[in-house]
PDB file of N, CA and C in Angstrom:
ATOM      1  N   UNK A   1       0.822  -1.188   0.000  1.00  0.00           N
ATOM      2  CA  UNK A   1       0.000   0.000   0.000  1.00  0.00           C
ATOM      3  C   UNK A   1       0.864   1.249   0.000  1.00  0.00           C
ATOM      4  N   UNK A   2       2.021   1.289   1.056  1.00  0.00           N
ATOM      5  CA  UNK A   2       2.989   2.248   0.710  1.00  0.00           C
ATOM      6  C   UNK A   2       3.495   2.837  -0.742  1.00  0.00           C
ATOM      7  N   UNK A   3       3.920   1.907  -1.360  1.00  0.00           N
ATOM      8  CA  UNK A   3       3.851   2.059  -2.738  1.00  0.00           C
ATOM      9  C   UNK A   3       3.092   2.967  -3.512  1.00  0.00           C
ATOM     10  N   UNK A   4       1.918   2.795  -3.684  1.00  0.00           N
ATOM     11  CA  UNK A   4       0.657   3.291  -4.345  1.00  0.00           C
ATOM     12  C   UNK A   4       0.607   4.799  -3.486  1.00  0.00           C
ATOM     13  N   UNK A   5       0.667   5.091  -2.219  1.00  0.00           N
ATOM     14  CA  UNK A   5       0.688   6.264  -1.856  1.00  0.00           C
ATOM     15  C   UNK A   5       2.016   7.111  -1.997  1.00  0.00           C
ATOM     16  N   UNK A   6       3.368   6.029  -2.163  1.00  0.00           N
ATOM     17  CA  UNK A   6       4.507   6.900  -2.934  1.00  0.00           C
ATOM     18  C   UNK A   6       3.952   7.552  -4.314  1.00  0.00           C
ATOM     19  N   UNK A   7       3.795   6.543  -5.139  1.00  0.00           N
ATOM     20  CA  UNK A   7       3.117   7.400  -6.498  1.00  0.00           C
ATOM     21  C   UNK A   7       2.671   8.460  -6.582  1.00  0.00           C
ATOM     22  N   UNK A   8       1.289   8.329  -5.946  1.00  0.00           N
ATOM     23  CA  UNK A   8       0.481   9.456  -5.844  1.00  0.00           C
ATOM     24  C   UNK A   8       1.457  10.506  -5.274  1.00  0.00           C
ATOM     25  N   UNK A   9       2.258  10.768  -4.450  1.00  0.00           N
ATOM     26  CA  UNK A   9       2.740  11.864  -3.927  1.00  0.00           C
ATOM     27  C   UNK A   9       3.939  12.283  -4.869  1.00  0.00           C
ATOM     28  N   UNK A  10       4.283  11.762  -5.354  1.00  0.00           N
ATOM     29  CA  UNK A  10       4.852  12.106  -6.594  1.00  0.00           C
ATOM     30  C   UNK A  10       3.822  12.290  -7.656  1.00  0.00           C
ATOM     31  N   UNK A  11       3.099  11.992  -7.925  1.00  0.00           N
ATOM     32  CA  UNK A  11       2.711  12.951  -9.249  1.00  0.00           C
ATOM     33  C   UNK A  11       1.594  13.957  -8.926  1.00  0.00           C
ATOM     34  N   UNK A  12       1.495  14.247  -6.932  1.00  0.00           N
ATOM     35  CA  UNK A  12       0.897  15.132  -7.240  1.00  0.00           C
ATOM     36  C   UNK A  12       2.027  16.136  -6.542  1.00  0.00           C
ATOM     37  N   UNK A  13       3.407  16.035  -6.284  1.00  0.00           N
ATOM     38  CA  UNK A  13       4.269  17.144  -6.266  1.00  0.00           C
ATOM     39  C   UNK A  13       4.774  17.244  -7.410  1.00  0.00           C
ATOM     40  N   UNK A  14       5.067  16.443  -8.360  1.00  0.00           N
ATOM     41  CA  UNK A  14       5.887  17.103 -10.012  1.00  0.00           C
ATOM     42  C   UNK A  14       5.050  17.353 -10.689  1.00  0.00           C
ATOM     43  N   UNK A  15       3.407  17.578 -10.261  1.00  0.00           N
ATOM     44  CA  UNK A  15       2.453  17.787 -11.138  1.00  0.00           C
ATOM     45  C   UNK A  15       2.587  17.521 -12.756  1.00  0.00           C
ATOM     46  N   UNK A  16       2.200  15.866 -12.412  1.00  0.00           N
ATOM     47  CA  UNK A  16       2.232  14.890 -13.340  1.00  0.00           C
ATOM     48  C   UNK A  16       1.110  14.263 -13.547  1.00  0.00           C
ATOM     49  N   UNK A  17      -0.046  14.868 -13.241  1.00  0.00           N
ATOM     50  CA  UNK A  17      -1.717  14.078 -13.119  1.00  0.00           C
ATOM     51  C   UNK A  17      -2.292  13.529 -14.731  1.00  0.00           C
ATOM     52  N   UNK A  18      -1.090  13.571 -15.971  1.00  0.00           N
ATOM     53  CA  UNK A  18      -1.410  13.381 -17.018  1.00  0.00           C
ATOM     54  C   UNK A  18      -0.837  11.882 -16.585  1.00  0.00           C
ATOM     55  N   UNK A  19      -0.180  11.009 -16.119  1.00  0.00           N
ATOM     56  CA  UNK A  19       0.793   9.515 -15.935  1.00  0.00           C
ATOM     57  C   UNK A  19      -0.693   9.384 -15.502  1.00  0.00           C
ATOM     58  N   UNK A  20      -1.467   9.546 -14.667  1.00  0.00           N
ATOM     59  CA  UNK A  20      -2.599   8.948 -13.774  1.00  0.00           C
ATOM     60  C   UNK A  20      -3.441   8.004 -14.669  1.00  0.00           C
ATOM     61  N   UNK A  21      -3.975   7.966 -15.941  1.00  0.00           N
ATOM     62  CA  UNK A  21      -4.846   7.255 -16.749  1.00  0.00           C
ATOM     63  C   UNK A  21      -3.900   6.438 -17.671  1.00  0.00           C
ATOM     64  N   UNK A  22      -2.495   6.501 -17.419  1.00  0.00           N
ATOM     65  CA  UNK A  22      -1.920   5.367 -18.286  1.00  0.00           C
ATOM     66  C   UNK A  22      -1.250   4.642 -17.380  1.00  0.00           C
ATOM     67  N   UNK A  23      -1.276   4.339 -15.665  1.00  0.00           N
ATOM     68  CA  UNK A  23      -0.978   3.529 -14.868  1.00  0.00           C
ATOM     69  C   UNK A  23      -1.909   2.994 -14.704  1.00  0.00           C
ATOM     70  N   UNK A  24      -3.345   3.598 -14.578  1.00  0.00           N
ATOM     71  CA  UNK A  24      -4.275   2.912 -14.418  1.00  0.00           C
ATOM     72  C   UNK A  24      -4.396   1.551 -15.606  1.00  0.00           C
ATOM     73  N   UNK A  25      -4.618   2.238 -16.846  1.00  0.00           N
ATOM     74  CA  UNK A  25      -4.896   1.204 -17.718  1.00  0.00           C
ATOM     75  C   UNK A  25      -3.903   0.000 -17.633  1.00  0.00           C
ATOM     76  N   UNK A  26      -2.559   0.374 -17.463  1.00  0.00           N
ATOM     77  CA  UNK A  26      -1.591  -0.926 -17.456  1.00  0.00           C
ATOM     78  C   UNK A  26      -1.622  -1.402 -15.817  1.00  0.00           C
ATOM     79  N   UNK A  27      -2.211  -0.856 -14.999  1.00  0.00           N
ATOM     80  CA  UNK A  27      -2.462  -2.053 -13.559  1.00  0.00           C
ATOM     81  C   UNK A  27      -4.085  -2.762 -14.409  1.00  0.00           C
ATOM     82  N   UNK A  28      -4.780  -2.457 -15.027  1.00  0.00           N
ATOM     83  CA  UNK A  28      -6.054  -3.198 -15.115  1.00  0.00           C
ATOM     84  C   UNK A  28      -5.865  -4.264 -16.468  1.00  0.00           C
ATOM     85  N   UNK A  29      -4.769  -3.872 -17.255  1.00  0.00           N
ATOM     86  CA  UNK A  29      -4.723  -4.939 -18.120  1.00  0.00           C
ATOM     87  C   UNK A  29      -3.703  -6.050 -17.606  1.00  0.00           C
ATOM     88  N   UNK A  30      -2.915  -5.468 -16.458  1.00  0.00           N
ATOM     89  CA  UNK A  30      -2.267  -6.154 -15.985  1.00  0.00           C
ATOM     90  C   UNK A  30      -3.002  -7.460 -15.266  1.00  0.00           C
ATOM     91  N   UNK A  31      -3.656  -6.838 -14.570  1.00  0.00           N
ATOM     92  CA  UNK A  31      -4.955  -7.537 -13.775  1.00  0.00           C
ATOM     93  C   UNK A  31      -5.515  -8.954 -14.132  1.00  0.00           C
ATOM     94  N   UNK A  32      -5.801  -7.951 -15.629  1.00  0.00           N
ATOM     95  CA  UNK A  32      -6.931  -9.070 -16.798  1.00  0.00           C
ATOM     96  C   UNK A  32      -6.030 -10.256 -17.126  1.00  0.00           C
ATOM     97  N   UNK A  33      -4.910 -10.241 -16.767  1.00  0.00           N
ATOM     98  CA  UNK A  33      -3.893 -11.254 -17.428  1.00  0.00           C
ATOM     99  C   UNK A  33      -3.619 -12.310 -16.815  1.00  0.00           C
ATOM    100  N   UNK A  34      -3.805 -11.443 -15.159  1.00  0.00           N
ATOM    101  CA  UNK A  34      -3.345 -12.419 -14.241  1.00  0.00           C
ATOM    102  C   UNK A  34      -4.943 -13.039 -13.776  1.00  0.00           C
ATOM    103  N   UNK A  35      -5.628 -12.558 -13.906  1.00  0.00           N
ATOM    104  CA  UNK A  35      -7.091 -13.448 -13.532  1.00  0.00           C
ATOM    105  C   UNK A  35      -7.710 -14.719 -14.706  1.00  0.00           C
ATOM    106  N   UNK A  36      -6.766 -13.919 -15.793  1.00  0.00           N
ATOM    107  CA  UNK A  36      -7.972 -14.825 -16.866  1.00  0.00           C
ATOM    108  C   UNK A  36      -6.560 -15.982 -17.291  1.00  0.00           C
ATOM    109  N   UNK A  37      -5.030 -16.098 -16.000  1.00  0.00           N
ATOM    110  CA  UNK A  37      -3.974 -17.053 -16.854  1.00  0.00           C
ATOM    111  C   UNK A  37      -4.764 -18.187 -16.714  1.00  0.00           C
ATOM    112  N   UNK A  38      -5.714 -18.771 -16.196  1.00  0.00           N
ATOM    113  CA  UNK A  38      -5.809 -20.407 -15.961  1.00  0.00           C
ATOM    114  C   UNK A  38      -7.184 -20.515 -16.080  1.00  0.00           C
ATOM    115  N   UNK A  39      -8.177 -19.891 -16.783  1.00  0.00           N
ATOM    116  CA  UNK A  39      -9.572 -19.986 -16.915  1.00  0.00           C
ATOM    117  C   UNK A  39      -9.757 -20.361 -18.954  1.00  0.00           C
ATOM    118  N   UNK A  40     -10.936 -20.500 -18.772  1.00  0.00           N
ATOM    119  CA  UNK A  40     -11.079 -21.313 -20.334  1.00  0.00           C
ATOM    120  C   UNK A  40     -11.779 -19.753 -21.004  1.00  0.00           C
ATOM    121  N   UNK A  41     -11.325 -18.654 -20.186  1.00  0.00           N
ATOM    122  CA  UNK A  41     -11.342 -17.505 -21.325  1.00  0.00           C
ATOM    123  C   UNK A  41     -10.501 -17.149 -21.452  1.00  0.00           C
ATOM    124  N   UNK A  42      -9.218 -17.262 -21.454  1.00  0.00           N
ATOM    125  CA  UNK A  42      -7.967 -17.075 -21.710  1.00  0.00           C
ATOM    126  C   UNK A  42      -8.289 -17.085 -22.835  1.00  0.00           C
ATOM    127  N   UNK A  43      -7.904 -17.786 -23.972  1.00  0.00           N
ATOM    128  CA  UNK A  43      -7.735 -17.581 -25.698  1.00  0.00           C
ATOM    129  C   UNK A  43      -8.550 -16.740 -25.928  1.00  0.00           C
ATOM    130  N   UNK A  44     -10.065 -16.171 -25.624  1.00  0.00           N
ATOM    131  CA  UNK A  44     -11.001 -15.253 -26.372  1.00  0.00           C
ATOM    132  C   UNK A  44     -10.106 -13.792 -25.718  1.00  0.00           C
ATOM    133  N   UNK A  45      -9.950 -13.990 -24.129  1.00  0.00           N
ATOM    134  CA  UNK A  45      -8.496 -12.614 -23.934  1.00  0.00           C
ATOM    135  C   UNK A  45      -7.970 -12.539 -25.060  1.00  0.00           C
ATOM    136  N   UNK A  46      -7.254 -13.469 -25.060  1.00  0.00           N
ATOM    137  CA  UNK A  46      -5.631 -13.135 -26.206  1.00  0.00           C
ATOM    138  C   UNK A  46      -5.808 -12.766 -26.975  1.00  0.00           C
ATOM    139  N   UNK A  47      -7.188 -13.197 -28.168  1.00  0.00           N
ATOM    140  CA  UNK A  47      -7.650 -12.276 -29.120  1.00  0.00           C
ATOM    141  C   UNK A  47      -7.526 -11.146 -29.640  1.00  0.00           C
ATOM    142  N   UNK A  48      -7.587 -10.756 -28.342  1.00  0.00           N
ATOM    143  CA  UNK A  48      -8.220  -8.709 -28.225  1.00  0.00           C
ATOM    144  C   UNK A  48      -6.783  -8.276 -28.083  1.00  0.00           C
ATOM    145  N   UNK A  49      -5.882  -8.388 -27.895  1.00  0.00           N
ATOM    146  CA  UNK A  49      -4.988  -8.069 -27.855  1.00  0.00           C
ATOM    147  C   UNK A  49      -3.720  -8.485 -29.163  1.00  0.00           C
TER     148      UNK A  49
END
């Protein structure tokens, strides 16, 4: 959790709030990768990508 509140305090002292919607997207596709490695929707994932 430390982590995630380092971030944030960095990009809201180098006023960097433009990084905010492209960490997001790569923690949630990150996410999608690791939930869907061992389920039988894996291949329709891989697709889309």
């Amino acid at each position: 959790m430390y982590f995630f509140i380092e971030i944030f305090n960095f990009l809201k002292t180098r006023k960097k709030f433009w990084l905010l919607p492209i960490i997001i997207v790569l923690v949630l596709i990150g996410g999608l990768i690791v939930v869907t490695q061992g389920s039988a929707v894996a291949p329709f994932i891989y697709t889309l990508f």
